[in-house]
N, C-alpha and C. Protein backbone atom coordinates (compact mmCIF):
# COMPACT_ATOMS: atom_id res chain seq x y z
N UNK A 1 3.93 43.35 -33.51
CA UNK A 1 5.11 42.51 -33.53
C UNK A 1 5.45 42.02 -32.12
N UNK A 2 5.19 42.83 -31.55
CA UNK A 2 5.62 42.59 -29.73
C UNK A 2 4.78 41.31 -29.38
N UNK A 3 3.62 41.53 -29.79
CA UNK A 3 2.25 40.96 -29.19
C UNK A 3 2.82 39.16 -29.61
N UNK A 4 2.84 39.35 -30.83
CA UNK A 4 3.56 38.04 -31.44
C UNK A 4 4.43 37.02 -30.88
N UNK A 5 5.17 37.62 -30.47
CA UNK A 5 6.63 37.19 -29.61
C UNK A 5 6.34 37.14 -28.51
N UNK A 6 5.27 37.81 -27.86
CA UNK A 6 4.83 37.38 -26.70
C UNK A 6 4.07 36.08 -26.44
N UNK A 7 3.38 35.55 -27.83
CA UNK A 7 2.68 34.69 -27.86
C UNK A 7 3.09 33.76 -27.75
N UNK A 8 4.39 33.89 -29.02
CA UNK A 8 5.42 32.50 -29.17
C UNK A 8 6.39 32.09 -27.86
N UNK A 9 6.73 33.53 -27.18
CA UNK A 9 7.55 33.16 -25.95
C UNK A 9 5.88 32.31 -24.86
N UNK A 10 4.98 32.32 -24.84
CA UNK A 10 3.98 31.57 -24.23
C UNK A 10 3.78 30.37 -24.62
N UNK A 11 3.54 30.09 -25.79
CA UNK A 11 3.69 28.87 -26.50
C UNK A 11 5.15 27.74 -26.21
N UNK A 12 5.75 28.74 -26.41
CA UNK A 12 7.33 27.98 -26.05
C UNK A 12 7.00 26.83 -24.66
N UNK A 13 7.18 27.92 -23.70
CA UNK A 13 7.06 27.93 -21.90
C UNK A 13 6.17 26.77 -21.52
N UNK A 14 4.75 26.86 -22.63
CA UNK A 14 3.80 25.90 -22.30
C UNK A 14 4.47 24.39 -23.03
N UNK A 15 4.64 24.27 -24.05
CA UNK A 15 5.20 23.30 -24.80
C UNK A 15 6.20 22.60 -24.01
N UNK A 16 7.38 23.75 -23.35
CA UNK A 16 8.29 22.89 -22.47
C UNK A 16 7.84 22.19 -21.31
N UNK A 17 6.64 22.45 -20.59
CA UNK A 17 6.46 22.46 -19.42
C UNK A 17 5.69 21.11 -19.43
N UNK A 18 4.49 20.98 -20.75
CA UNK A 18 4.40 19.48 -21.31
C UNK A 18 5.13 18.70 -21.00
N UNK A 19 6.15 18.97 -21.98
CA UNK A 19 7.17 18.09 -22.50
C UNK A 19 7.93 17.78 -21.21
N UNK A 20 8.30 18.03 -20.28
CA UNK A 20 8.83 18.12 -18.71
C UNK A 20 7.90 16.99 -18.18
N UNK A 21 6.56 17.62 -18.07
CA UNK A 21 5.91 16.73 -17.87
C UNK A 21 5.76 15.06 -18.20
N UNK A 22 5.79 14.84 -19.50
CA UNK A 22 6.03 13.64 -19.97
C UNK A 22 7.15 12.83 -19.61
N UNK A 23 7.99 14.28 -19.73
CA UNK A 23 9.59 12.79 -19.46
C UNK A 23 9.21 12.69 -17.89
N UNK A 24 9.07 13.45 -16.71
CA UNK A 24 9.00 13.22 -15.59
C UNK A 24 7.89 12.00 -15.45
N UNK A 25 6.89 12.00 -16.60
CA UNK A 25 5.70 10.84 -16.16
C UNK A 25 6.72 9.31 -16.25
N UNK A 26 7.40 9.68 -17.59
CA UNK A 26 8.28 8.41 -18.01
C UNK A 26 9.11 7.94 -17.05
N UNK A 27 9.73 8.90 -16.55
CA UNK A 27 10.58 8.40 -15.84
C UNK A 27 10.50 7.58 -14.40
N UNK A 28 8.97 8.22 -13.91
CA UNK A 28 8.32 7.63 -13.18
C UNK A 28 8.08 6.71 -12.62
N UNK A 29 7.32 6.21 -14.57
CA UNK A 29 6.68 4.43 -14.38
C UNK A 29 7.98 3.30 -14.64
N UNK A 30 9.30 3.94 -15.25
CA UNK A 30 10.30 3.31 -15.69
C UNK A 30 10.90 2.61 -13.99
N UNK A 31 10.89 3.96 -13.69
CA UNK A 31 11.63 3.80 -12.07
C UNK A 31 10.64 3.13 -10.83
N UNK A 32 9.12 2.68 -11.20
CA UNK A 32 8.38 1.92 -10.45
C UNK A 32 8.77 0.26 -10.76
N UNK A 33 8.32 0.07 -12.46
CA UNK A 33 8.58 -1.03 -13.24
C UNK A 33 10.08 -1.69 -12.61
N UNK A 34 11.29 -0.91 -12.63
CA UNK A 34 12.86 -1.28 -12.10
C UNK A 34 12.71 -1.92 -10.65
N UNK A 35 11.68 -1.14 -9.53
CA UNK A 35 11.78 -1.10 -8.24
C UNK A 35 10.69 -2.87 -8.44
N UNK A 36 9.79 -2.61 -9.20
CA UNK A 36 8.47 -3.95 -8.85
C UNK A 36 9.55 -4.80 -9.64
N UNK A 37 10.22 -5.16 -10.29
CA UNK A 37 10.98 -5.92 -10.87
C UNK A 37 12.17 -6.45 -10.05
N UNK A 38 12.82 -5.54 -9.20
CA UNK A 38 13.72 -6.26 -7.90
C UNK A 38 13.39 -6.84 -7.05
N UNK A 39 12.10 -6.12 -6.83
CA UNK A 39 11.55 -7.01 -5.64
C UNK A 39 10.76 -7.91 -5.76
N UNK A 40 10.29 -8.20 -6.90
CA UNK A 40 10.10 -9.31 -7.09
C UNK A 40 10.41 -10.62 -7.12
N UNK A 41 9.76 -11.74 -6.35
CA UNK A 41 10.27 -12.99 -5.83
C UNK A 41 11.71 -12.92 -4.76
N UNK A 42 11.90 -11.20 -3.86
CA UNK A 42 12.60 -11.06 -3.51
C UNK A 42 12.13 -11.69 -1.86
N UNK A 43 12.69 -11.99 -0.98
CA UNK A 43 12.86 -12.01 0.61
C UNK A 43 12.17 -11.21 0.97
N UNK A 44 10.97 -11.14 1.49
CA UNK A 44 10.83 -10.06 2.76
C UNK A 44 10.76 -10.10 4.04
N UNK A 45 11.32 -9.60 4.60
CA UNK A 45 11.47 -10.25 6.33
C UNK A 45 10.57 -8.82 7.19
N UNK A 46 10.44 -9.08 8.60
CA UNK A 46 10.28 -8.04 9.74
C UNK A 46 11.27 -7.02 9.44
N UNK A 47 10.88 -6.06 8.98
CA UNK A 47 12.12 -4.96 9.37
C UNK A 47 12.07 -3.99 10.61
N UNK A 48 12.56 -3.68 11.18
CA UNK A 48 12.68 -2.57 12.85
C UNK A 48 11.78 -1.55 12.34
N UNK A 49 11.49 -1.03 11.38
CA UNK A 49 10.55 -0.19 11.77
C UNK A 49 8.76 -0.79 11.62
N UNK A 50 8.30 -1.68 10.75
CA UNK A 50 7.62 -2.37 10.69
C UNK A 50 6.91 -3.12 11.84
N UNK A 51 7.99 -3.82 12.86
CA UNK A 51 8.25 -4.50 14.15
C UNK A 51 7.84 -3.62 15.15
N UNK A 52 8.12 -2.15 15.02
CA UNK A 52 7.41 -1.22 15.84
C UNK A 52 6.73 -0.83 16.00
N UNK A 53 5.70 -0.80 14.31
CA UNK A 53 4.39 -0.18 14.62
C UNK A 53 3.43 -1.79 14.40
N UNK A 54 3.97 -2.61 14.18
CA UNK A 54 2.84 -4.18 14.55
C UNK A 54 2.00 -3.35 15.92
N UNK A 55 2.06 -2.84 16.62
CA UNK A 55 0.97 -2.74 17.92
C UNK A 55 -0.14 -1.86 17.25
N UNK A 56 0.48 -0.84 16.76
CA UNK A 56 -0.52 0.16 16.20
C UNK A 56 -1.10 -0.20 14.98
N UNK A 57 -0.64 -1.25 13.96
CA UNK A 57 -1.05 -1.75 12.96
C UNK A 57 -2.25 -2.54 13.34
N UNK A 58 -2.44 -3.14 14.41
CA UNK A 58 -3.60 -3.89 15.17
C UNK A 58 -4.52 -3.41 15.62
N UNK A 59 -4.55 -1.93 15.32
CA UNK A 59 -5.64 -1.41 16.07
C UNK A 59 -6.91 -1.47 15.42
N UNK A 60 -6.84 -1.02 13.92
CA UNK A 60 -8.22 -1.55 13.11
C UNK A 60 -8.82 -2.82 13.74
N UNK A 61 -8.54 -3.67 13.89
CA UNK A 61 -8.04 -5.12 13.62
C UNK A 61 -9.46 -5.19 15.24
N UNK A 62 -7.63 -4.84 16.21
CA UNK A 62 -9.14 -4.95 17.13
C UNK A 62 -10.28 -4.27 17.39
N UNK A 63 -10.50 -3.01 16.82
CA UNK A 63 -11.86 -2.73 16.65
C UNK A 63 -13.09 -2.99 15.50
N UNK A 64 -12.67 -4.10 14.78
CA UNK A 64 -13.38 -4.82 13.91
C UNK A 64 -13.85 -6.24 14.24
N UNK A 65 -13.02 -6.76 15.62
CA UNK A 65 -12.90 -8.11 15.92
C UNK A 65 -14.58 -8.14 16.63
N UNK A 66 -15.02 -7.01 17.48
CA UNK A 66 -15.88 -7.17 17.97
C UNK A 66 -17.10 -7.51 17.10
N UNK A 67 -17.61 -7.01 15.99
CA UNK A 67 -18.45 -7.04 15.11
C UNK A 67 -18.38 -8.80 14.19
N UNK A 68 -17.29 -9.33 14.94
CA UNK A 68 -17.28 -10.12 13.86
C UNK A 68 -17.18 -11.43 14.63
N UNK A 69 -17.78 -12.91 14.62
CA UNK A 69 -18.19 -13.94 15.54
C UNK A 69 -16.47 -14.64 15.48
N UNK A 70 -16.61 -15.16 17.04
CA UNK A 70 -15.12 -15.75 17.04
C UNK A 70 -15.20 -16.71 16.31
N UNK A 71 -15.39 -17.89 16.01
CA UNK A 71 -14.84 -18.58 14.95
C UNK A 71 -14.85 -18.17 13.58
N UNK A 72 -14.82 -17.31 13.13
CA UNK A 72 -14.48 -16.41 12.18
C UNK A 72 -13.21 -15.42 12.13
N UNK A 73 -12.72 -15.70 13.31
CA UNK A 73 -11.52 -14.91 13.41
C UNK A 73 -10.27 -15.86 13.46
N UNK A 74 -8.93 -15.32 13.21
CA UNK A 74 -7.72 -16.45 13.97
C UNK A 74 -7.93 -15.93 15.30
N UNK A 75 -7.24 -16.86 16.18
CA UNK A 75 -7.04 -16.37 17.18
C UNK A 75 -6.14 -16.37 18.14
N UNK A 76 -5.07 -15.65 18.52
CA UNK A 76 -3.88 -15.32 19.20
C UNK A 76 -2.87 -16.27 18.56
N UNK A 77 -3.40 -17.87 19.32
CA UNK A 77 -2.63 -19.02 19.50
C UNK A 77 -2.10 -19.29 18.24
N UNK A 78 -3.13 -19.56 17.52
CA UNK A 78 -2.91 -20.14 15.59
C UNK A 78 -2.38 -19.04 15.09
N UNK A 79 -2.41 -17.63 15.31
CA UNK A 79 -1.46 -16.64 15.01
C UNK A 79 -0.35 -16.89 15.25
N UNK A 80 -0.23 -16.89 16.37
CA UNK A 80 1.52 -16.94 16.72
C UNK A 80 1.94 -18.27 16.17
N UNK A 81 1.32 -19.37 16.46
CA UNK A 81 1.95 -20.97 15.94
C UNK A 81 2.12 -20.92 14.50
N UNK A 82 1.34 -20.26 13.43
CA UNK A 82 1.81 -19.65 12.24
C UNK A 82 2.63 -18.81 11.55
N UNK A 83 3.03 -18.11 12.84
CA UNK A 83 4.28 -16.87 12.90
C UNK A 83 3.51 -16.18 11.20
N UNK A 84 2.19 -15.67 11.84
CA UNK A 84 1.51 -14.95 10.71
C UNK A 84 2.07 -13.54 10.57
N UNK A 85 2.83 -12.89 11.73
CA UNK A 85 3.29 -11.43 11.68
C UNK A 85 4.60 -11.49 10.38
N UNK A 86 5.43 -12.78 10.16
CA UNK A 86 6.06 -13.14 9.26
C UNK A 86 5.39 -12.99 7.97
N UNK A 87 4.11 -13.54 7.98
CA UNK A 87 3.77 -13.74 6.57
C UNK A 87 3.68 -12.17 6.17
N UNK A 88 2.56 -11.56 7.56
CA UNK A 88 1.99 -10.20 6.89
C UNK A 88 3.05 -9.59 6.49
N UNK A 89 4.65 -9.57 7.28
CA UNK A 89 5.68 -8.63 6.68
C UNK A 89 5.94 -9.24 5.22
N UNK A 90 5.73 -10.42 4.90
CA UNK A 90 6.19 -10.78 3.24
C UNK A 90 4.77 -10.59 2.48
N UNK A 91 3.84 -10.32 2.80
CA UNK A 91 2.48 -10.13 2.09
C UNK A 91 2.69 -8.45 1.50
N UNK A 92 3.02 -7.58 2.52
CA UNK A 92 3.02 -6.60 3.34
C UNK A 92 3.60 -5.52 1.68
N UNK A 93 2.77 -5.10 0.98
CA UNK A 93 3.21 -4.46 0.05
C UNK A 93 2.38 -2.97 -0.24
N UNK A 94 1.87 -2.51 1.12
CA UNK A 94 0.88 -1.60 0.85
C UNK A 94 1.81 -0.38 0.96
N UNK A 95 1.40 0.42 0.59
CA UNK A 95 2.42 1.59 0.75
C UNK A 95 1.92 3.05 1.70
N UNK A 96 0.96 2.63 2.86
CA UNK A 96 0.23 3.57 3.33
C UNK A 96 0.33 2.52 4.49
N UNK A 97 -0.23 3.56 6.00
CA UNK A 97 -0.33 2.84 6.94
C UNK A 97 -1.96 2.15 7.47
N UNK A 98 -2.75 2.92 6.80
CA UNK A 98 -3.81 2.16 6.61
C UNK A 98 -4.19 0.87 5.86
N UNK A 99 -3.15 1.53 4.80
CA UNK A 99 -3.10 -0.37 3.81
C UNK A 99 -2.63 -1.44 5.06
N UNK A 100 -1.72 -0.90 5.85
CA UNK A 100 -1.08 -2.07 6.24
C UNK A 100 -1.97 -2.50 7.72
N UNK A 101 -3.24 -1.59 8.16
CA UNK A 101 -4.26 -1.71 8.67
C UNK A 101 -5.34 -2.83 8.32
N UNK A 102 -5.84 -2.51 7.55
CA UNK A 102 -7.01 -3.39 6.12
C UNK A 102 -5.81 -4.68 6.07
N UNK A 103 -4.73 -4.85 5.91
CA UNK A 103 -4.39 -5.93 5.53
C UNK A 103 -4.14 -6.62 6.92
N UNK A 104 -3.41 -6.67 7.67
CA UNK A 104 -3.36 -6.91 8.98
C UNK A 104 -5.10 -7.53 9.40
N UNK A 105 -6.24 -6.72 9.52
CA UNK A 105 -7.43 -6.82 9.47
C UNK A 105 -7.97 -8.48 9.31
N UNK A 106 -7.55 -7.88 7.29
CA UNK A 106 -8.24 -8.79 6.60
C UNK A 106 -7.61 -10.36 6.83
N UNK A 107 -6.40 -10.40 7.46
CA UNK A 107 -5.59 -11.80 7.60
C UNK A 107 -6.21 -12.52 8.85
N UNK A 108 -6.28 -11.94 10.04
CA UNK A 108 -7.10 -11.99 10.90
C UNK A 108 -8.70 -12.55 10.44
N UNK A 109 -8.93 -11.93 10.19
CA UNK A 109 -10.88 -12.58 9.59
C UNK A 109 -11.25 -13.32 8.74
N UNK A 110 -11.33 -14.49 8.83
CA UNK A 110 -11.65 -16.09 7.97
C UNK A 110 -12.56 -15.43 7.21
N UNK A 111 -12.14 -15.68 5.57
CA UNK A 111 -13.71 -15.91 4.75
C UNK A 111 -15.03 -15.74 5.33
N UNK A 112 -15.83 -15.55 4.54
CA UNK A 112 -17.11 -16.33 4.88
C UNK A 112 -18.35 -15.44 5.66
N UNK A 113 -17.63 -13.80 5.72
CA UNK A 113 -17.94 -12.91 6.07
C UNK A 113 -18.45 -11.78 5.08
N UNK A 114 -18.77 -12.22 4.36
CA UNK A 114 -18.88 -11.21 3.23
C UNK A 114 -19.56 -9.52 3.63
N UNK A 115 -21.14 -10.16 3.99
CA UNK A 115 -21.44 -8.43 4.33
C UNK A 115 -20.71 -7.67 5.30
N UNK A 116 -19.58 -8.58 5.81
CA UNK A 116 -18.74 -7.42 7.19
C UNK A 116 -18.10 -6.92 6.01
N UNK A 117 -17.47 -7.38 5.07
CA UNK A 117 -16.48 -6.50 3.90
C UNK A 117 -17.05 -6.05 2.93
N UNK A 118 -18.58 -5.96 3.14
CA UNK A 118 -19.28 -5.18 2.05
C UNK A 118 -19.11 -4.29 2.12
N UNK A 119 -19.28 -3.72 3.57
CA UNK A 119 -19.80 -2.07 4.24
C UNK A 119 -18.56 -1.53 4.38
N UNK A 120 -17.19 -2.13 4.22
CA UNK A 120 -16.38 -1.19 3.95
C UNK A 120 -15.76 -0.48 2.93
């Protein structure tokens, strides 16, 4: 009889812990879906902390530039006359600081390069 009730008190514990599980999954994708839904077609500007690490966000960037022929790259001037650091902050949806590496990168390097973005 003990053994029993031990089983069902196991069964219980596991069942809840599921079920926890699920609503926490739900609640999850509900609360991603709400967040991609505000920001959507929303403003994005430079924000101060963003603005701070632009130096360190460049660092991929320039150690990829070498491997890769200058007219294939932007370069400084057409950067800045594009105020491209603008765009990357409204492009800018990666959620890691490497994403925002690779993307930074990839804005920088014209098409037309394919096997340089094979090998990564």
């Amino acid at each position: 009889m003990k053994f029993i009730i031990i089983v069902a008190f196991a069964v219980l514990i596991i069942a809840a812990f599921i079920l926890l599980r699920i609503y926490a999954n739900k609640k999850y994708k509900r609360n991603r879906t709400i967040r991609l839904d505000n920001s959507f077609g929303a403003e994005r500007r430079m924000d101060p902390e963003l603005a701070d690490r632009m130096k360190d966000v460049g660092i991929l960037y320039d150690m990829e530039k070498e491997f890769v022929p200058a007219e294939k790259q932007v370069d400084e001037i057409t950067w800045n006359d594009l105020n491209m650091d603008d765009v990357f902050a409204m492009v800018n949806h990666t959620e890691s600081f490497a994403g925002e590496q690779s993307l930074y990168s990839r804005l920088h390097i014209l098409c037309g390069n394919e096997k340089f973005f094979e090998k990564q």
